[in-house]
N, C-alpha and C. Protein backbone atom coordinates (compact mmCIF):
# COMPACT_ATOMS: atom_id res chain seq x y z
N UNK A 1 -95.41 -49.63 -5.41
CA UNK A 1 -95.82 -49.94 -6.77
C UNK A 1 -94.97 -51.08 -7.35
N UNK A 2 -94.36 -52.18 -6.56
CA UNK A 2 -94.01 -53.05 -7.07
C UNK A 2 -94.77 -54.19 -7.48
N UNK A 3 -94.71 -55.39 -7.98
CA UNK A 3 -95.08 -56.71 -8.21
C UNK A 3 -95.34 -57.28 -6.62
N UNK A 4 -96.26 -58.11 -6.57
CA UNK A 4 -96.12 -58.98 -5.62
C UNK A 4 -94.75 -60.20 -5.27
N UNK A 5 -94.51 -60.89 -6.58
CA UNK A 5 -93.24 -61.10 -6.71
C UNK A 5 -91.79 -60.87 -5.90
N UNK A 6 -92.00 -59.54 -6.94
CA UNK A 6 -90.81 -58.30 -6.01
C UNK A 6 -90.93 -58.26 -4.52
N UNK A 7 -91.93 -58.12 -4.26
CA UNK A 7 -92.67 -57.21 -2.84
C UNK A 7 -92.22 -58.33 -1.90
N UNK A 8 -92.41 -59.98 -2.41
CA UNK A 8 -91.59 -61.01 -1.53
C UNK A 8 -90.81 -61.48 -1.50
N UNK A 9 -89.83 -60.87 -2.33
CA UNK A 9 -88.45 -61.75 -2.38
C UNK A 9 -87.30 -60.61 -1.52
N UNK A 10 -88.31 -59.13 -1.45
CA UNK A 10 -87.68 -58.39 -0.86
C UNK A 10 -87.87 -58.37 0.38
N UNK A 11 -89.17 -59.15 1.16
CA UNK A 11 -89.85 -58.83 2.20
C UNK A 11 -88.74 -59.68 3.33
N UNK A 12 -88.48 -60.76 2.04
CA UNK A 12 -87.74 -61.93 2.73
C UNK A 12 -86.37 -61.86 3.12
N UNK A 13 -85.79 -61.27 1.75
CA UNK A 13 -84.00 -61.45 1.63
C UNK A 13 -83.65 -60.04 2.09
N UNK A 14 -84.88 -58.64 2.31
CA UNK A 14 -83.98 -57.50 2.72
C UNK A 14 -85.08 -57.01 3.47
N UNK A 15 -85.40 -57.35 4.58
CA UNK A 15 -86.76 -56.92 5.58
C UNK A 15 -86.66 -55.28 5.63
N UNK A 16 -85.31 -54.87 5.88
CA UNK A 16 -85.00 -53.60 6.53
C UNK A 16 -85.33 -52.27 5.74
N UNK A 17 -85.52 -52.75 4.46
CA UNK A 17 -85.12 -52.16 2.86
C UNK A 17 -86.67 -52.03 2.27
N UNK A 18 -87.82 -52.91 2.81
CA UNK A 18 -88.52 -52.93 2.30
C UNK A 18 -90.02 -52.09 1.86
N UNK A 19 -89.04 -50.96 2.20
CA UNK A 19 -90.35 -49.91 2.31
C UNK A 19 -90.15 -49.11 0.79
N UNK A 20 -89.33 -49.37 0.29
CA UNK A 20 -88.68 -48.55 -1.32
C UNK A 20 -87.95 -49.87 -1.77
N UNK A 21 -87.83 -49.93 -2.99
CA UNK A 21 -86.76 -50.43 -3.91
C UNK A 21 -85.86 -49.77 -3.74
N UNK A 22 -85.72 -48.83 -3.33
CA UNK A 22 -84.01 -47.60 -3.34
C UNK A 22 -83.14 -48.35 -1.92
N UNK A 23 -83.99 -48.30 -1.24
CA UNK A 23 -83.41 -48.93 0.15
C UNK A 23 -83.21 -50.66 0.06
N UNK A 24 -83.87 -51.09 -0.41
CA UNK A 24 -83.42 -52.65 -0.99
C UNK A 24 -82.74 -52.25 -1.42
N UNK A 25 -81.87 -51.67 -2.41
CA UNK A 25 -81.05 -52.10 -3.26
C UNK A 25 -79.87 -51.61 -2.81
N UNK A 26 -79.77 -50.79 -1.84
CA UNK A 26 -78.79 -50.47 -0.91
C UNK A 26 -77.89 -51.58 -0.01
N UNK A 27 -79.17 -52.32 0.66
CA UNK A 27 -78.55 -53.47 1.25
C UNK A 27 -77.84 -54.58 0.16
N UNK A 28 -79.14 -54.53 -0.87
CA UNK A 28 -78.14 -55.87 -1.76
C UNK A 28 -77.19 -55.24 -2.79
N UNK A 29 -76.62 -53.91 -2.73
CA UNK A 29 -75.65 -53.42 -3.45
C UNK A 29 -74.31 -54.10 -1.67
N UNK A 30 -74.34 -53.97 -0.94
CA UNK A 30 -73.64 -54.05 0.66
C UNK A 30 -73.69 -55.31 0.55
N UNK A 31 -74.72 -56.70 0.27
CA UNK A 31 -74.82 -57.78 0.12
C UNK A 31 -73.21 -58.36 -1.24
N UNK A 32 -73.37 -57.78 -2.14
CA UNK A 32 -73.04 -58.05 -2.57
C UNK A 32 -70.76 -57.15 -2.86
N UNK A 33 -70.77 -56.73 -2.02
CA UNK A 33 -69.20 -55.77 -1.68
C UNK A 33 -68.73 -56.94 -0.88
N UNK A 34 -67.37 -57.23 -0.69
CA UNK A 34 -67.09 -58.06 -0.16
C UNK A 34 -66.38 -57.15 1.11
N UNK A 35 -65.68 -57.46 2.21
CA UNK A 35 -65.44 -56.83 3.56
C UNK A 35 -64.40 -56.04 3.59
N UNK A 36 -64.68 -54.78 3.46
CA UNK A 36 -63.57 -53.85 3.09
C UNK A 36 -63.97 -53.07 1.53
N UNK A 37 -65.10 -53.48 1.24
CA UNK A 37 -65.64 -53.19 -0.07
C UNK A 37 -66.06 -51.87 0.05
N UNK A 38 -66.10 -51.01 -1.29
CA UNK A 38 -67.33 -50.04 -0.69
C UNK A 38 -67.97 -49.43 -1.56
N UNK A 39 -69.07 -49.29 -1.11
CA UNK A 39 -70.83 -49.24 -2.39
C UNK A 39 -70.85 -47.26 -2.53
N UNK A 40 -71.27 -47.39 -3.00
CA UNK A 40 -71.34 -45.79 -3.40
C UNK A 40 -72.76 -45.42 -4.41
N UNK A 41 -73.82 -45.04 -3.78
CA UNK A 41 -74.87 -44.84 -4.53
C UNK A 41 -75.64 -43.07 -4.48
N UNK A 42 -76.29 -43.52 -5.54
CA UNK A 42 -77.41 -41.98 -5.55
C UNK A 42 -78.49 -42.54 -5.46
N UNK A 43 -79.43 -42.08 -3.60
CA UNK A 43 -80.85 -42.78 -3.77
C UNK A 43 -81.66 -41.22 -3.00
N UNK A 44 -82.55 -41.28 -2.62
CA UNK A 44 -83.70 -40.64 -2.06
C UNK A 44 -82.94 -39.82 -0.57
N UNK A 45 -83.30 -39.37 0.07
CA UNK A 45 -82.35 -39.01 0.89
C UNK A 45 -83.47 -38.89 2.08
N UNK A 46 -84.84 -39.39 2.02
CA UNK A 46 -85.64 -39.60 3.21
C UNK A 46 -85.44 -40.55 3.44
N UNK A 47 -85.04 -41.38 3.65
CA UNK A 47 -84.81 -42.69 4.51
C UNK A 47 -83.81 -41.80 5.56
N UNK A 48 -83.14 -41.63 5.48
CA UNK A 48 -82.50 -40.62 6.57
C UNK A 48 -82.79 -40.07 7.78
N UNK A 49 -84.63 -40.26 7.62
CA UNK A 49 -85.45 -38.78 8.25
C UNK A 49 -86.48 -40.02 8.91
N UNK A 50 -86.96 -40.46 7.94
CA UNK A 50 -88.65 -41.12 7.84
C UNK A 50 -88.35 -42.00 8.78
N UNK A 51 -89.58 -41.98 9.74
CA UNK A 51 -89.46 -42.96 11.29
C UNK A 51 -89.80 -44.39 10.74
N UNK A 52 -90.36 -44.34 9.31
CA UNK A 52 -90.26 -45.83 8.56
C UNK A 52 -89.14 -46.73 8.74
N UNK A 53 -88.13 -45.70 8.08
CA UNK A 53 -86.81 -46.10 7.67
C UNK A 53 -85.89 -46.57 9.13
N UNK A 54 -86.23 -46.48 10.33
CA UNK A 54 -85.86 -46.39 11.83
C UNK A 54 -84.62 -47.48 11.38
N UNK A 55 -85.50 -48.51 11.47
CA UNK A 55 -84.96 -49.91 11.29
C UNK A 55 -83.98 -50.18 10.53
N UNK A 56 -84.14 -49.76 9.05
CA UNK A 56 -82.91 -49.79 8.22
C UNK A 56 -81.46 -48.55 8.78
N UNK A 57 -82.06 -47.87 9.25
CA UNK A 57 -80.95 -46.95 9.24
C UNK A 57 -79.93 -47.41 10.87
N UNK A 58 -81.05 -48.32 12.15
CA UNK A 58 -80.40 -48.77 12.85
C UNK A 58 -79.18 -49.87 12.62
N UNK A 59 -79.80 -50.21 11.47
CA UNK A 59 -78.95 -51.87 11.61
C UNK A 59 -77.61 -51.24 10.03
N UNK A 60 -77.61 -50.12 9.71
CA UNK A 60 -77.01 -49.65 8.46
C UNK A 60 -75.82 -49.25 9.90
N UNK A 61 -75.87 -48.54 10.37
CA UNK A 61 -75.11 -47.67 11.34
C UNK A 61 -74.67 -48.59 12.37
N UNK A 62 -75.06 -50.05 12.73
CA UNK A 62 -74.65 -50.81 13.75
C UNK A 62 -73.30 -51.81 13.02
N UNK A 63 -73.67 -52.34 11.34
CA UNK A 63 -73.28 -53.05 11.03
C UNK A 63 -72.00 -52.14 9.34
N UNK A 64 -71.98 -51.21 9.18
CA UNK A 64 -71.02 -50.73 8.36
C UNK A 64 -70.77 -49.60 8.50
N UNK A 65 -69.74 -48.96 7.82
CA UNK A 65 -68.99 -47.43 8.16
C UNK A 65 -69.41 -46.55 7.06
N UNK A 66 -70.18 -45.47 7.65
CA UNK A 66 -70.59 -44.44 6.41
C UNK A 66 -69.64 -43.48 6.12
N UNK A 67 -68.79 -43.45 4.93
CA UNK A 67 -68.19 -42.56 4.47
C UNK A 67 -68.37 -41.14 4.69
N UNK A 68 -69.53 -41.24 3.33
CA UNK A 68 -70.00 -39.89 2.69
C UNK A 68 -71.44 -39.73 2.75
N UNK A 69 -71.86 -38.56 3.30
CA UNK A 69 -73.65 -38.26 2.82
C UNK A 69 -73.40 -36.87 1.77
N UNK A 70 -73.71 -37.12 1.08
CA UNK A 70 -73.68 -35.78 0.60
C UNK A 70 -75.23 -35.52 -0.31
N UNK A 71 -76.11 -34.71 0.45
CA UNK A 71 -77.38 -34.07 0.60
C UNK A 71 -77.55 -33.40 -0.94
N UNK A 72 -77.64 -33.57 -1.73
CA UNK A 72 -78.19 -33.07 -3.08
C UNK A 72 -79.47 -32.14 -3.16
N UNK A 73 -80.65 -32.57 -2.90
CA UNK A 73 -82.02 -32.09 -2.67
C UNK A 73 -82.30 -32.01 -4.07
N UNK A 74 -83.64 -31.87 -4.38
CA UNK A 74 -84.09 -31.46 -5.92
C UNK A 74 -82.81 -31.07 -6.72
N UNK A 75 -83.25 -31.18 -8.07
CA UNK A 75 -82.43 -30.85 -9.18
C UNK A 75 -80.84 -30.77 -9.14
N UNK A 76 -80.66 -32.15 -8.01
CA UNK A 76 -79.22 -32.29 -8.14
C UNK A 76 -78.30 -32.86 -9.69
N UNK A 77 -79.60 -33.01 -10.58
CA UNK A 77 -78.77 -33.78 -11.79
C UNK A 77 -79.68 -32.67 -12.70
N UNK A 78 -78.70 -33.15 -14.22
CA UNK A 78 -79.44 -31.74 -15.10
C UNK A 78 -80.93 -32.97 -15.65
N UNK A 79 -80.97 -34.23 -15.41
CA UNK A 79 -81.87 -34.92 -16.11
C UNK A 79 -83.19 -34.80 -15.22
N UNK A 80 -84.43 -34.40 -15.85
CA UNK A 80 -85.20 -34.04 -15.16
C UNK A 80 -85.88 -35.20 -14.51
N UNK A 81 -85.36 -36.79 -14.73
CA UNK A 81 -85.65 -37.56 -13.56
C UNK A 81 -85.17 -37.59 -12.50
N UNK A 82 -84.57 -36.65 -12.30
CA UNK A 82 -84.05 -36.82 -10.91
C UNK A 82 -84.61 -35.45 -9.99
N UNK A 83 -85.57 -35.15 -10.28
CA UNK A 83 -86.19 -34.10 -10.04
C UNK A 83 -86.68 -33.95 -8.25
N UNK A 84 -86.35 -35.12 -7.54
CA UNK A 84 -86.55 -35.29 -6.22
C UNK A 84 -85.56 -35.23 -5.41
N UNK A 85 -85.88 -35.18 -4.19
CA UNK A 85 -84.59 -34.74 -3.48
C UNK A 85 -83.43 -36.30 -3.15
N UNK A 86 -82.47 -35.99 -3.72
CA UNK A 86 -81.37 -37.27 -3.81
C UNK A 86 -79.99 -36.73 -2.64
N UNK A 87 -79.40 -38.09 -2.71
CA UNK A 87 -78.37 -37.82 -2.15
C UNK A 87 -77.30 -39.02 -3.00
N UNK A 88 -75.63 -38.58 -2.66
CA UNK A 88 -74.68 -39.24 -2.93
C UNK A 88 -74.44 -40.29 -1.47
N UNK A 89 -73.84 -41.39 -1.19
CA UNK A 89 -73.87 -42.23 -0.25
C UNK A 89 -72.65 -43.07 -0.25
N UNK A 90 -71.66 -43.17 0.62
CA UNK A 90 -70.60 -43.98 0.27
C UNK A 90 -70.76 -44.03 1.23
N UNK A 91 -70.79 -46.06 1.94
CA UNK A 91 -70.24 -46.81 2.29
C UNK A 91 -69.53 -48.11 2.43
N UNK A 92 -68.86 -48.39 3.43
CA UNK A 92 -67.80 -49.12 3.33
C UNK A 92 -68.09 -50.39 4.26
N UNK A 93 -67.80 -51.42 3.77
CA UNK A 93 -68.61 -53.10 4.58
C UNK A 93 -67.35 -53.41 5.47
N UNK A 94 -66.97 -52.72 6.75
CA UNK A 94 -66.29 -52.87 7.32
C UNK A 94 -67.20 -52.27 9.04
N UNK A 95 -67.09 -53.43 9.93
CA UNK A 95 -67.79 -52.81 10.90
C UNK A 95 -67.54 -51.46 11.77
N UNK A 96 -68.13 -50.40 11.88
CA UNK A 96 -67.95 -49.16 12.22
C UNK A 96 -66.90 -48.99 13.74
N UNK A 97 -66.09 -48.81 14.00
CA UNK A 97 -65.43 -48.45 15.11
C UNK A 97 -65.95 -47.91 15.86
N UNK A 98 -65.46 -47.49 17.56
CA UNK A 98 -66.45 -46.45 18.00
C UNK A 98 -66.47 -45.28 17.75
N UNK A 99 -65.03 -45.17 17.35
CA UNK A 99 -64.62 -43.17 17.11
C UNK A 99 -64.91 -42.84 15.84
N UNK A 100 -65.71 -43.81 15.05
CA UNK A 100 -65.68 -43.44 13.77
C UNK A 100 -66.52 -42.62 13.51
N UNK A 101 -65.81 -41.55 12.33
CA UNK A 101 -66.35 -40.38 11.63
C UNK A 101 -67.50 -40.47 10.52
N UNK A 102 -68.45 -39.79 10.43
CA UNK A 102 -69.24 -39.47 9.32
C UNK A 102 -69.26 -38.76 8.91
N UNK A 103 -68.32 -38.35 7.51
CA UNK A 103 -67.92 -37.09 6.53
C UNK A 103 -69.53 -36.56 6.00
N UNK A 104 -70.29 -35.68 5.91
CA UNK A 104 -71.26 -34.69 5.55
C UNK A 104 -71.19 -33.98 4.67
N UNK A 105 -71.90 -33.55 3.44
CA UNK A 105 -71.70 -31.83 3.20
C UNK A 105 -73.45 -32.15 2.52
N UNK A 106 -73.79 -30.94 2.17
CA UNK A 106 -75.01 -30.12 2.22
C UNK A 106 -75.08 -29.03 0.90
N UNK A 107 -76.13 -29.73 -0.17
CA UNK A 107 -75.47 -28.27 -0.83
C UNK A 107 -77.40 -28.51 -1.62
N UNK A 108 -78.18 -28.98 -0.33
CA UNK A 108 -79.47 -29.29 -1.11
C UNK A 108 -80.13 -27.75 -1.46
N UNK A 109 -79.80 -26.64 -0.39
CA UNK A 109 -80.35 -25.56 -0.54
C UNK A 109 -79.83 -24.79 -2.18
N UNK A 110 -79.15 -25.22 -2.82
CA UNK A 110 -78.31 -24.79 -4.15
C UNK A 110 -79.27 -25.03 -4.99
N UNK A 111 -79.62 -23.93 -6.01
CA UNK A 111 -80.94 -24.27 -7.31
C UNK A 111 -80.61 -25.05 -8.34
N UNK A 112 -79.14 -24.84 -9.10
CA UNK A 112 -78.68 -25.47 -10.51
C UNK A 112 -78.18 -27.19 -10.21
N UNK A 113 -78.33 -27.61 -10.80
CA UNK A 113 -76.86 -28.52 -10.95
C UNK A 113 -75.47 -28.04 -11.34
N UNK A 114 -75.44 -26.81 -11.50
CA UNK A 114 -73.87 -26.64 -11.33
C UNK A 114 -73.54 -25.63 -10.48
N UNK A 115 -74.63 -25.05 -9.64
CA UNK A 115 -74.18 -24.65 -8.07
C UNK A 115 -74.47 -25.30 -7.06
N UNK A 116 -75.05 -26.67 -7.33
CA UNK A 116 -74.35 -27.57 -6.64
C UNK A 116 -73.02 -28.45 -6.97
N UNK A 117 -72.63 -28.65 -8.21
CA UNK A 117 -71.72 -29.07 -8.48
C UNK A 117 -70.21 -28.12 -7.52
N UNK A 118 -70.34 -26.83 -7.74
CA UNK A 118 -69.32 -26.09 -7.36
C UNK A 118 -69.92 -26.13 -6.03
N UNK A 119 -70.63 -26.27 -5.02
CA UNK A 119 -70.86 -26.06 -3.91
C UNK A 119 -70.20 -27.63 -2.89
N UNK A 120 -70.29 -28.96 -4.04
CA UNK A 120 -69.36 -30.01 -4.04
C UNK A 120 -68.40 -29.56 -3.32
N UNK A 121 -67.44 -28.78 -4.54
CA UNK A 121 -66.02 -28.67 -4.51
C UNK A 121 -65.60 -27.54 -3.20
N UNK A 122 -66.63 -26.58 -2.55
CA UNK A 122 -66.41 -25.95 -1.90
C UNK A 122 -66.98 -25.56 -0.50
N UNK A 123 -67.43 -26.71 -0.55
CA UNK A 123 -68.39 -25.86 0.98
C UNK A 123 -67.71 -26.66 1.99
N UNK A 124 -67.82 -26.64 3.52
CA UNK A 124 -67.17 -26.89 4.50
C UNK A 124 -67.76 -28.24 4.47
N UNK A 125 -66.63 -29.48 4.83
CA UNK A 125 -67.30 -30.69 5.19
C UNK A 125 -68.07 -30.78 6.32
N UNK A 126 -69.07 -31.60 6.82
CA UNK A 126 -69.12 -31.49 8.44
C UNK A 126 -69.01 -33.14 8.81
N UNK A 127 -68.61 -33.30 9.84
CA UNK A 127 -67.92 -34.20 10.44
C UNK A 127 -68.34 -34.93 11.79
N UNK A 128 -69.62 -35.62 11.70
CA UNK A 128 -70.21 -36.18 12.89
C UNK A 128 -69.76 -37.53 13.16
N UNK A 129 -69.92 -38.34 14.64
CA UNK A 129 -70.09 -39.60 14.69
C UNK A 129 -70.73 -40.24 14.49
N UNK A 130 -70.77 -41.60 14.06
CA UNK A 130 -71.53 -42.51 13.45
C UNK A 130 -72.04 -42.95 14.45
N UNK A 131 -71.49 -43.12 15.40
CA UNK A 131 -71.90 -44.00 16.73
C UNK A 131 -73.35 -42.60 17.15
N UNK A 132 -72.81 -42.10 17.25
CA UNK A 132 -74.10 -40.79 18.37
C UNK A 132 -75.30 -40.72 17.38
N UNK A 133 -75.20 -40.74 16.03
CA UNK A 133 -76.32 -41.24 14.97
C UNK A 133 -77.79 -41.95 15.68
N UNK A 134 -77.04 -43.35 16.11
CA UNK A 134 -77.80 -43.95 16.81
C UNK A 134 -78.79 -43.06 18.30
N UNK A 135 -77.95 -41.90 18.94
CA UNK A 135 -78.98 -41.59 19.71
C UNK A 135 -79.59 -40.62 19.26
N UNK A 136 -79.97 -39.82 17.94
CA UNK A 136 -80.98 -39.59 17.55
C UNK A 136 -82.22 -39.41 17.85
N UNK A 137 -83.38 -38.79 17.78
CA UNK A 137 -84.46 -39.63 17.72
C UNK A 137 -84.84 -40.70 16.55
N UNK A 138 -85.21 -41.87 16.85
CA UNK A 138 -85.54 -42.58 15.47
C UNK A 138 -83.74 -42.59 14.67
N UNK A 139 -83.03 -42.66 15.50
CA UNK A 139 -81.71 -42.51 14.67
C UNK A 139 -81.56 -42.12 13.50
N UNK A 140 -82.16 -40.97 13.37
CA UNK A 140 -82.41 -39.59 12.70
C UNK A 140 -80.86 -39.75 12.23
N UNK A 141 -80.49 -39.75 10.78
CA UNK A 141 -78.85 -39.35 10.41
C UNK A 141 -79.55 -37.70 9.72
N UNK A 142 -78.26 -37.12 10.82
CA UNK A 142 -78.33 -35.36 10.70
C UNK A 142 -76.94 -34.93 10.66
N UNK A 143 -76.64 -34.15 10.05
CA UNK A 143 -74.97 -33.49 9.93
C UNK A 143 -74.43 -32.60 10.56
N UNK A 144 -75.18 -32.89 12.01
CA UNK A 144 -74.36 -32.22 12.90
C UNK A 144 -74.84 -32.97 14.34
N UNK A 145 -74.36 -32.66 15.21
CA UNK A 145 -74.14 -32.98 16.34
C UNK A 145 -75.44 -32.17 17.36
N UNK A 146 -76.38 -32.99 17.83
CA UNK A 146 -77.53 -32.66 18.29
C UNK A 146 -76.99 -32.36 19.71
N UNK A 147 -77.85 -31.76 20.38
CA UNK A 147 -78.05 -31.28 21.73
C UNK A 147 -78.63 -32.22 22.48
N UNK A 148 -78.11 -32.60 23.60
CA UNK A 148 -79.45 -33.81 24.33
C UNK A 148 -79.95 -32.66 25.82
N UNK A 149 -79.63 -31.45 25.77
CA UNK A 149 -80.13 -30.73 26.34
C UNK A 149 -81.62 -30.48 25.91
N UNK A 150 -82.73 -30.13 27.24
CA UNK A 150 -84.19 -30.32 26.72
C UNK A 150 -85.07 -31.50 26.21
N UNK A 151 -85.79 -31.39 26.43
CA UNK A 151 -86.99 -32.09 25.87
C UNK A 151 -87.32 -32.49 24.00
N UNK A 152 -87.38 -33.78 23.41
CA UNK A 152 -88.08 -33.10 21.86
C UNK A 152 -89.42 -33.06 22.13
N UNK A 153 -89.71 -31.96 20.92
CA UNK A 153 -90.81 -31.51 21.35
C UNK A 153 -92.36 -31.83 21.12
N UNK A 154 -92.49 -33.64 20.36
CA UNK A 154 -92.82 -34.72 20.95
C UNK A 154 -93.89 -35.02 22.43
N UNK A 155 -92.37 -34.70 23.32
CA UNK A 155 -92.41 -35.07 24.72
C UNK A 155 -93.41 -34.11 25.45
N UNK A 156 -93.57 -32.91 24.69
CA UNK A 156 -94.17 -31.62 25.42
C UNK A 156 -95.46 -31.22 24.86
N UNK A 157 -95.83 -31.90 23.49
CA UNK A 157 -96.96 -31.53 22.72
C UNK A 157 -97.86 -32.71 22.33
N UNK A 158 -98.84 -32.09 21.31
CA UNK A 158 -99.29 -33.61 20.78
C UNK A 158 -100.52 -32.64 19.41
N UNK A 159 -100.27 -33.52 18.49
CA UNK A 159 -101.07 -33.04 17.35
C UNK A 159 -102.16 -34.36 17.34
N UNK A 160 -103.47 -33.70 17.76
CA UNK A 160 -104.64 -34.00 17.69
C UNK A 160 -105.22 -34.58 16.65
N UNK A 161 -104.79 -33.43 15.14
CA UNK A 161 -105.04 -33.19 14.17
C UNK A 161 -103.95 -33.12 13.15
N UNK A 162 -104.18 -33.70 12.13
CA UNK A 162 -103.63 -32.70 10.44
C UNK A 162 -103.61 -32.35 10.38
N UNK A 163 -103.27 -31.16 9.05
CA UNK A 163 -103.04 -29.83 8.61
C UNK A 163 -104.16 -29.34 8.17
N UNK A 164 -104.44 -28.79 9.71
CA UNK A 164 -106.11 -27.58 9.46
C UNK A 164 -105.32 -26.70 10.47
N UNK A 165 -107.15 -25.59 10.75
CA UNK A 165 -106.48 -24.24 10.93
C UNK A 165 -106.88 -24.92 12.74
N UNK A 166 -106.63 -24.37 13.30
CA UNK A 166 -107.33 -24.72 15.18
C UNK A 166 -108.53 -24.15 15.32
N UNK A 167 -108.89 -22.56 14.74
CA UNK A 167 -109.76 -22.12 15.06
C UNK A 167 -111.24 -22.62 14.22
N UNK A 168 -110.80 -23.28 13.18
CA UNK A 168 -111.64 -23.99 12.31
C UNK A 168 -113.21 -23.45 12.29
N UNK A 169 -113.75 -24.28 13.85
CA UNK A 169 -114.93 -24.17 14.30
C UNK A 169 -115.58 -22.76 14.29
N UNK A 170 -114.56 -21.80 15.00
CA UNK A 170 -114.77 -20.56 14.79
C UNK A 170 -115.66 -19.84 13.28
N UNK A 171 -114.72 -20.23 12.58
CA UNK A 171 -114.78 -19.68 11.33
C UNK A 171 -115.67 -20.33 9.86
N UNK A 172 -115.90 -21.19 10.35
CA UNK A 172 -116.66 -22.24 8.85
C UNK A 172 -118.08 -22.72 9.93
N UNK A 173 -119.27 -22.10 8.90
CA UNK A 173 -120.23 -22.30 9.05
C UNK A 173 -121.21 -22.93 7.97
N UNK A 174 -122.03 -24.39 8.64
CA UNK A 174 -122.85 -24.85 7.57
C UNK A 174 -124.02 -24.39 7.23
N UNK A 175 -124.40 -24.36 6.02
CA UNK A 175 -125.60 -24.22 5.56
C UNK A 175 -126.30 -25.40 4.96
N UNK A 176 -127.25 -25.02 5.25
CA UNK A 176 -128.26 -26.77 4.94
C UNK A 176 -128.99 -26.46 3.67
């Protein structure tokens, strides 16, 4: 729902970003930190997930060091615009090492904003690599440390269809 305008100045100056304004403005908040800088935002927290986002999240994880994710989900703020699932985000414009850490915590399953606030101050950090991010599927950023044991399950299935029932045919009959 942007301008055309918008839609090309972003298409141009932040290719990676260009599927949201939240994700543009990520890079040109990083555009604009100088080396050793570090950006700290509250945006959407599917880019994380969405096989859209592949791209941005490859070249986010190749080219700077992620601090902090910290997973909010719905009603992480008391203002009811923020009524979608958010996250906190700190990183730092310094190129990622190999051993480098990605600090985590999780407190989207929490109903209030102030049991997540106290769930902040108390829940266990978790502590993945930034580097193994990348082998992911879709360099999936997840807060913990995946298994490359097995198959995903992708590799073993296949959805034909959308969200219907299978037996469908069975059960729904036309009348003329």
């Amino acid at each position: 729902n942007q301008c055309n305008t918008l839609m090309d100045f972003i298409g141009r100056h932040f290719f990676n970003g260009k599927s949201d304004l939240a994700t543009a403005f990520i890079l040109r908040c990083l555009d604009l930190c100088a080396e050793g800088g570090s950006v700290n935002l509250v945006t959407p927290q599917n880019w994380l997930f969405l096989s859209s986002y592949r791209k941005l999240r490859q070249d986010l994880l190749e080219r700077v060091q992620w601090k902090l994710i910290a997973r909010l989900g719905a009603k992480g703020f008391q203002t009811p615009m923020w009524d979608f699932n958010v996250m906190l985000s700190a990183f730092s414009w310094e190129p990622p090492v190999k051993s480098h850490q990605l600090t985590g915590l999780d407190v989207a399953d929490l109903r209030t904003p102030d049991e997540k606030s106290v769930g902040l101050r108390h829940k266990d950090l978790r502590i993945v690599s930034q580097k193994n991010q990348l082998n992911n599927p879709d360099a999936r950023v997840v807060l913990e440390e995946l298994s490359t044991d097995g198959d995903l399950l992708a590799e073993s299935s296949d959805a034909y269809q959308g969200l219907i029932t299978g037996d469908r045919n069975s059960f729904i009959f036309k009348f003329w």
